[in-house]
Protein backbone atom coordinates (compact mmCIF):
# COMPACT_ATOMS: atom_id res chain seq x y z
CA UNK A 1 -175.74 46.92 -115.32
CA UNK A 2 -174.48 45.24 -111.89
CA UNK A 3 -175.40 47.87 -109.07
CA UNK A 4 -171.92 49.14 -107.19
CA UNK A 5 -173.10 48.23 -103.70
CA UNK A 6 -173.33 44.57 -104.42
CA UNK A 7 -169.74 44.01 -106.13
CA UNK A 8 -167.17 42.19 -103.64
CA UNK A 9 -164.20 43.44 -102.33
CA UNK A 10 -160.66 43.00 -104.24
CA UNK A 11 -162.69 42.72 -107.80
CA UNK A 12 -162.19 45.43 -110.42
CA UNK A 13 -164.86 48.19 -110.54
CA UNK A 14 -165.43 48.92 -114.20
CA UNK A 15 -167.74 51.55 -114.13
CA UNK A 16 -168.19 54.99 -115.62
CA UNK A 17 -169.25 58.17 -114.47
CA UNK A 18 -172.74 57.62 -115.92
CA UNK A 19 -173.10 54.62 -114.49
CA UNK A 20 -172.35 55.32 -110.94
CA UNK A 21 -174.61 58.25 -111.47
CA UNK A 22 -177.88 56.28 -112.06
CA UNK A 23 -176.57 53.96 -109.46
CA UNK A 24 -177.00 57.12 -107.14
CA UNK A 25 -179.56 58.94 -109.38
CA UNK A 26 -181.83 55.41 -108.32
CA UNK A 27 -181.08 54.75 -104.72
CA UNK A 28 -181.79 58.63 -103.55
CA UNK A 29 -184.75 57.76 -106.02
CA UNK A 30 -185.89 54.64 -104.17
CA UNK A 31 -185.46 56.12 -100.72
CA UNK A 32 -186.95 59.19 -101.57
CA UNK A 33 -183.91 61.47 -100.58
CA UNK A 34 -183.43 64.85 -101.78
CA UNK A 35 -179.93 66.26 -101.03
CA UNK A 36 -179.89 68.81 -98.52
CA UNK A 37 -178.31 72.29 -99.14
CA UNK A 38 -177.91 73.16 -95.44
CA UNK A 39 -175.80 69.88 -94.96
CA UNK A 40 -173.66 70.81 -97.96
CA UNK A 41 -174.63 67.34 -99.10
CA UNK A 42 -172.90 66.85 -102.95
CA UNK A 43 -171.92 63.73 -104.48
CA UNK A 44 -169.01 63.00 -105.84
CA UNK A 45 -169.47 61.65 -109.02
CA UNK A 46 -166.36 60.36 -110.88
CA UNK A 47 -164.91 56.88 -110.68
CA UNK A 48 -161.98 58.10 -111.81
CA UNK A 49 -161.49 60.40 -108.28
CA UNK A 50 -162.77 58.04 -106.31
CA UNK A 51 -160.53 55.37 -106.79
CA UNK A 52 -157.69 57.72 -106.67
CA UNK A 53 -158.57 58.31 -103.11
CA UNK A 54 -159.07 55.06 -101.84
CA UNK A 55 -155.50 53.53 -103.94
CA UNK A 56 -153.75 56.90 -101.96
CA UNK A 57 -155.69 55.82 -98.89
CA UNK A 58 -154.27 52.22 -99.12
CA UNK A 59 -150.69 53.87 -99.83
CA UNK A 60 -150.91 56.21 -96.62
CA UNK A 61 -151.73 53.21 -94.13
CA UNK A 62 -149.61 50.82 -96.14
CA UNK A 63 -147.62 48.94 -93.23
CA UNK A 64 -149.67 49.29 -90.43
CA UNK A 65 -151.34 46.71 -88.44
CA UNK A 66 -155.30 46.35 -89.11
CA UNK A 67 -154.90 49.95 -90.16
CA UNK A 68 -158.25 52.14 -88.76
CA UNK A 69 -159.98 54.23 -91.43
CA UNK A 70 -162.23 57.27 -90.55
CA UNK A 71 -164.51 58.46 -93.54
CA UNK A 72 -166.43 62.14 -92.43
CA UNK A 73 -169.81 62.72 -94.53
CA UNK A 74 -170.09 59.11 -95.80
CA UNK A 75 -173.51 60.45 -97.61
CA UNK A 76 -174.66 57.61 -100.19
CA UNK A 77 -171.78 55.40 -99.48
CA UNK A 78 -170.24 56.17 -103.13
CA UNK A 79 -166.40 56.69 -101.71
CA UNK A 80 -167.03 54.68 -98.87
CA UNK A 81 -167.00 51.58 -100.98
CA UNK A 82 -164.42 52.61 -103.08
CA UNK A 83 -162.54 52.55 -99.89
CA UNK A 84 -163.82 49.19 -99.35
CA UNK A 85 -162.61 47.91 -102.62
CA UNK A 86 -159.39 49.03 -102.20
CA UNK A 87 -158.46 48.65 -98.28
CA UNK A 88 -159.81 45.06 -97.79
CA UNK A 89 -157.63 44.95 -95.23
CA UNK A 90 -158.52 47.85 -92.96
CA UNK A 91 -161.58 48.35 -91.06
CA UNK A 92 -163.50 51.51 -92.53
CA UNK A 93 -165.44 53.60 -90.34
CA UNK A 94 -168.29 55.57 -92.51
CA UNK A 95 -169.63 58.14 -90.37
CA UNK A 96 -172.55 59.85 -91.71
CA UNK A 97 -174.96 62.50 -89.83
CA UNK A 98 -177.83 62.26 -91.73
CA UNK A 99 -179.79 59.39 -90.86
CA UNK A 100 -181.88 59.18 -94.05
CA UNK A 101 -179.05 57.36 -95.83
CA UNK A 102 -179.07 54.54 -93.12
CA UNK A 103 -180.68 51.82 -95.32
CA UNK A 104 -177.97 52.53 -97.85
CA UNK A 105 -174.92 52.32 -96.08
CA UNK A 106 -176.45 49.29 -94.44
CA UNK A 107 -176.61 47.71 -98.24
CA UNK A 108 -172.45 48.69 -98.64
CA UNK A 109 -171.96 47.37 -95.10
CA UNK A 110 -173.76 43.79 -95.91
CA UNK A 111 -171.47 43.10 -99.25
CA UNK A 112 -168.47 44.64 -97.44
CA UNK A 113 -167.26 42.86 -94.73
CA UNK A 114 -164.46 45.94 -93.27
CA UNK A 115 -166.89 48.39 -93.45
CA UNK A 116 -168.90 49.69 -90.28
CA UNK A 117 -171.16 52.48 -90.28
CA UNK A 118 -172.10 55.44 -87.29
CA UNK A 119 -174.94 57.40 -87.74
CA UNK A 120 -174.01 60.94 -85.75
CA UNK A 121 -171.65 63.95 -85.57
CA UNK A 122 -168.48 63.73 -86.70
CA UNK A 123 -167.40 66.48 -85.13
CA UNK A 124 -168.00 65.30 -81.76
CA UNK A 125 -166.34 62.02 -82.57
CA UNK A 126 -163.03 62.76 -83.84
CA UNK A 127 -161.25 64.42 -80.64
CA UNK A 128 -162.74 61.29 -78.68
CA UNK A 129 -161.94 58.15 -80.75
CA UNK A 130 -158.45 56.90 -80.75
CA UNK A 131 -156.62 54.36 -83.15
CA UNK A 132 -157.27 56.21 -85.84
CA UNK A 133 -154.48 55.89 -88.65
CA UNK A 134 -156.47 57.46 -91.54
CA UNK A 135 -158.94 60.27 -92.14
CA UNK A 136 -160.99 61.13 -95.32
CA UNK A 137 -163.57 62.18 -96.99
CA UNK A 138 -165.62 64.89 -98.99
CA UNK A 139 -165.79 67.12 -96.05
CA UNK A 140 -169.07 69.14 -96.00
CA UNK A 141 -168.58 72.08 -96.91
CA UNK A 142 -170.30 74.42 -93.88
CA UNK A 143 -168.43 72.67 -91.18
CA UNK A 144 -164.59 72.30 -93.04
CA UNK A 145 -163.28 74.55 -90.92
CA UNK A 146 -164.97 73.49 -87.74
CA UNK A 147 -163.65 70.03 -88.74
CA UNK A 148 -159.60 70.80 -89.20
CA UNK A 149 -159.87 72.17 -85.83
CA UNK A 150 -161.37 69.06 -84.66
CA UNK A 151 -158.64 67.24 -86.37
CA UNK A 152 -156.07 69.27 -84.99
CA UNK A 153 -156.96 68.96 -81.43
CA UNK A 154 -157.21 65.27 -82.28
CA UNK A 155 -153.79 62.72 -81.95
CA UNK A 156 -155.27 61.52 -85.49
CA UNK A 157 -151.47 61.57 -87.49
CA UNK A 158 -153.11 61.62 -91.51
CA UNK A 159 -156.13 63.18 -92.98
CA UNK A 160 -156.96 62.41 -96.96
CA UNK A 161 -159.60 65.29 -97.38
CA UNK A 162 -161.58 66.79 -100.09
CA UNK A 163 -162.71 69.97 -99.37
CA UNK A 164 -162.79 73.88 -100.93
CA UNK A 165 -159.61 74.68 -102.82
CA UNK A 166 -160.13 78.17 -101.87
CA UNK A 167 -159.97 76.81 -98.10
CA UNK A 168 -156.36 74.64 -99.33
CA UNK A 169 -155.29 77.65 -100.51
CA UNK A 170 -155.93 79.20 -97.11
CA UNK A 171 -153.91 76.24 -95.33
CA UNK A 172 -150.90 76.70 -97.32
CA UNK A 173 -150.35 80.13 -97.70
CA UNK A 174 -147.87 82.16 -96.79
CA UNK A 175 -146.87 85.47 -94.47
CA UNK A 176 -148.02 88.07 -96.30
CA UNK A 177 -150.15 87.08 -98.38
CA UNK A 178 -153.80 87.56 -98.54
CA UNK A 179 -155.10 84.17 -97.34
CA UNK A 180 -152.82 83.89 -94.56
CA UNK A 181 -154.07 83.83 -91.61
CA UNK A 182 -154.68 81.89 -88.16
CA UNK A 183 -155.75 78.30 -89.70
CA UNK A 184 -153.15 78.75 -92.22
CA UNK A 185 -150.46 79.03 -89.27
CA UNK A 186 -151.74 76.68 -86.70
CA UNK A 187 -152.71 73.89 -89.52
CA UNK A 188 -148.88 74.33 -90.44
CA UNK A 189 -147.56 74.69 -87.18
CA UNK A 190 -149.53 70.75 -86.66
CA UNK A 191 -149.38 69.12 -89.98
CA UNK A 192 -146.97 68.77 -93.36
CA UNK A 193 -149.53 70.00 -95.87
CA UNK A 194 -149.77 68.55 -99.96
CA UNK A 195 -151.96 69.39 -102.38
CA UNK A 196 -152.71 66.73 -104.71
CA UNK A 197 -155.06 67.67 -107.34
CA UNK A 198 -157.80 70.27 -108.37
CA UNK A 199 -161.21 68.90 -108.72
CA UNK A 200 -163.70 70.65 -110.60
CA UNK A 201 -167.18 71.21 -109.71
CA UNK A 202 -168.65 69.24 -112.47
CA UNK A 203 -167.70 66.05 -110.78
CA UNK A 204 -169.98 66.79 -108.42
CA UNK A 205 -173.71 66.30 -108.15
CA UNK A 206 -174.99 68.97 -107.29
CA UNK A 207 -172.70 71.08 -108.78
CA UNK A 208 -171.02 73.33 -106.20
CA UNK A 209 -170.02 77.16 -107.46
CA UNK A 210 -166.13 76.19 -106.53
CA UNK A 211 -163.89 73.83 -107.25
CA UNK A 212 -162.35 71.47 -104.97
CA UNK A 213 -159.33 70.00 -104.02
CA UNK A 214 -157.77 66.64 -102.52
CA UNK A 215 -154.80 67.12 -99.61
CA UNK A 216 -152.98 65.41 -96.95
CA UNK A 217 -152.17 66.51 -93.95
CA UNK A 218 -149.40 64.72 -92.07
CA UNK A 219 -148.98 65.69 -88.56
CA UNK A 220 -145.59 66.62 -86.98
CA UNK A 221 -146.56 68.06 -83.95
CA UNK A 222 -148.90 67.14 -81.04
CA UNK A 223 -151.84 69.91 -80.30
CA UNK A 224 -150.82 70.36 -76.82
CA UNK A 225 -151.10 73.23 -74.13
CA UNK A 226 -148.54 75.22 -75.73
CA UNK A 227 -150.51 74.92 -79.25
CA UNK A 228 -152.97 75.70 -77.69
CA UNK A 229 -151.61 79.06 -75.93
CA UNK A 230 -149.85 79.84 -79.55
CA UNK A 231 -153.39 79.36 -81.04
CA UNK A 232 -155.09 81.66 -79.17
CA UNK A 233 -152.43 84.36 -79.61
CA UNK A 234 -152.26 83.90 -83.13
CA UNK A 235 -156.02 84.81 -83.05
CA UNK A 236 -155.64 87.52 -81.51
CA UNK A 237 -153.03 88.89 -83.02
CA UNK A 238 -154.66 88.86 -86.37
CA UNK A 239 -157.36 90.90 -84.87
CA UNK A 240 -155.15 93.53 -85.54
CA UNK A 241 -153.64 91.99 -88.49
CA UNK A 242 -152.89 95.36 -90.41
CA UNK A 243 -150.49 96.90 -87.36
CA UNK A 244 -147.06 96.39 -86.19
CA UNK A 245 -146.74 93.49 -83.94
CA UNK A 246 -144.98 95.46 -80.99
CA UNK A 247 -148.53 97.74 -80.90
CA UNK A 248 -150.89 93.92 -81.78
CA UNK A 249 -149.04 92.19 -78.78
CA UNK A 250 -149.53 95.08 -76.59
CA UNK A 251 -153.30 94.68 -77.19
CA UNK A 252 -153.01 91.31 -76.86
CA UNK A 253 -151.68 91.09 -73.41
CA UNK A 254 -153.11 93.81 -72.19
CA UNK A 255 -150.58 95.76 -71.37
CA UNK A 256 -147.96 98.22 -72.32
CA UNK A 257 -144.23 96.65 -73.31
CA UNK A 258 -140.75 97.90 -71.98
CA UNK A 259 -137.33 97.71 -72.35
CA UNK A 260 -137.07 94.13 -70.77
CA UNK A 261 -139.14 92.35 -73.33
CA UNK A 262 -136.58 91.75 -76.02
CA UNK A 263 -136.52 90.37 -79.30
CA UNK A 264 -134.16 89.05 -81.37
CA UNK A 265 -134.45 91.11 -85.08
CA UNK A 266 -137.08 93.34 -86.43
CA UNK A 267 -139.93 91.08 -85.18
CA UNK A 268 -141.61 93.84 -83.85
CA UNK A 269 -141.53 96.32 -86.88
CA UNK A 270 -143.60 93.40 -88.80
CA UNK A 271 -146.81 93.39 -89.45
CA UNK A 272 -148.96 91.04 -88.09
CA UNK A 273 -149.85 89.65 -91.52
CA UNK A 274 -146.38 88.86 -92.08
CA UNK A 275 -145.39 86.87 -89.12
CA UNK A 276 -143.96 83.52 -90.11
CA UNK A 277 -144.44 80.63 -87.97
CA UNK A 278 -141.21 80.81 -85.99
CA UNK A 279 -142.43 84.53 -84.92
CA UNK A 280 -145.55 82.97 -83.75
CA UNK A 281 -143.32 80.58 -81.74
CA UNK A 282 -141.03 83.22 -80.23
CA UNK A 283 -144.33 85.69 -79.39
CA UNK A 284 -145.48 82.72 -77.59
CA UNK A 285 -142.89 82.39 -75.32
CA UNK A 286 -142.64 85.62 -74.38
CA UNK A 287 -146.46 85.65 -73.95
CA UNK A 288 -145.74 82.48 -71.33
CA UNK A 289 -142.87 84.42 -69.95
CA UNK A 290 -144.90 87.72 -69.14
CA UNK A 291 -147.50 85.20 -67.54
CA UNK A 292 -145.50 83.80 -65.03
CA UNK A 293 -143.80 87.67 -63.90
CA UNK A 294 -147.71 88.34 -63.19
């Protein structure tokens, strides 16, 4: 059997599950890496997946110039040269924390020639780097949400991730409903959200106790100061999640309402669990009004 990490770009990669997983079965072998729980560190494992990220990668940055790709948790390298494969003509940027799999990535980086690799944080990285037209990945798992919060302070305008569907679910629910909540309103209030596709634990090595799934996030707003002031209201707010939003906004400012804060319908007979992102909007200009009178 060829080994994955020597084929060239643009040729066909006929291999199956098992045989990418004694590719990676024999390089964590050789190197003498055991897969780290703290670092959330699982494989995926089917060909199948893989290549349906990098062909929807390639269809996301289709058009642009010498397109930039960011890949977060690069691991063994097993999407990152799927990526490869099927973007020869963007530039790939694996970023990987753990430096153990440095010798690795190095052997995808020598037999692909748009592929660079960073040894550090992503987290750190993404509000700083700019250019970036793509970013993907099998997002480890104990920093996901840590990580759309870097993305949304970033000006990064797609994300291709992988991560808990349980946390997808989260990002697309909706007012009143039990997984809605302050990432589910600010993620919306930033980005178009799709879900593209379940992905069950078994493709994964080793084999997580959820399943997974694949979405894009397209951004329609900028995260800018007034975002940012809607953020931390929303966060507040849903402190008090349970009460009416006239008695949760209160709280929030400190201070008792009167007569001349007025708004338009029953916003403040909701509960705070039901407030749709348009409320959030109109509490946060009336939370930037009541500033300035102060």
């Amino acid at each position: 059997m060829k080994e994955l990490a020597i084929l060239s770009p643009g040729k066909d990669l006929p291999y199956t599950r098992r045989e990418l997983l004694k590719w990676m079965k024999s390089k964590l072998k050789e190197y003498n890496i055991r897969l780290r729980k703290k670092l959330s560190q699982i494989m995926l494992v089917d060909p199948k997946i893989l290549t349906f990220i990098a062909k929807k990668s390639y269809e996301l940055i289709s058009g642009k110039e010498s397109p930039i790709v960011i890949e977060i948790g690069a691991g063994i390298g097993n999407l990152t040269q799927f990526l490869g494969h099927e973007n020869i003509d963007a530039l790939i940027i694996a970023i990987e924390i753990d430096h153990r799999f440095t010798p690795i990535l190095q052997e995808v980086k020598k037999t692909f020639n748009n592929i660079e690799i960073i040894i550090g944080d992503a987290l750190s990285l993404l509000t700083s780097m700019r250019g970036i037209d793509l970013v993907t990945g099998n997002i480890p798992y104990h920093i996901t949400s840590h990580l759309l919060l870097a993305l949304a302070q970033s000006s990064i305008p797609l994300a291709l991730l992988t991560l808990q569907k349980d946390v997808a679910e989260r990002i697309i629910s909706k007012p009143g409903t039990k997984n809605y909540g302050k990432l589910s309103i600010l993620m919306q209030m930033l980005f178009d959200v799709e879900v593209l596709r379940v992905i069950p634990s078994s493709l994964f090595i080793p084999s997580p106790q959820v399943s997974s799934a694949i979405i894009i996030l397209r951004r329609k707003n900028p995260y800018n100061q007034y975002v940012r002031i809607a953020e931390e209201l929303t966060k507040c707010l849903f402190s008090y999640k349970r009460k009416l939003v006239y008695k949760a906004f209160a709280y929030c400012i400190d201070r008792k309402l009167n007569d001349k804060v007025k708004v338009e319908g029953d916003l403040w007979r909701k509960r705070v669990s039901h407030l749709t992102i348009e409320d959030i909007v109109k509490l946060a200009d009336i939370y930037v009004e009541l500033k300035k009178r102060n």
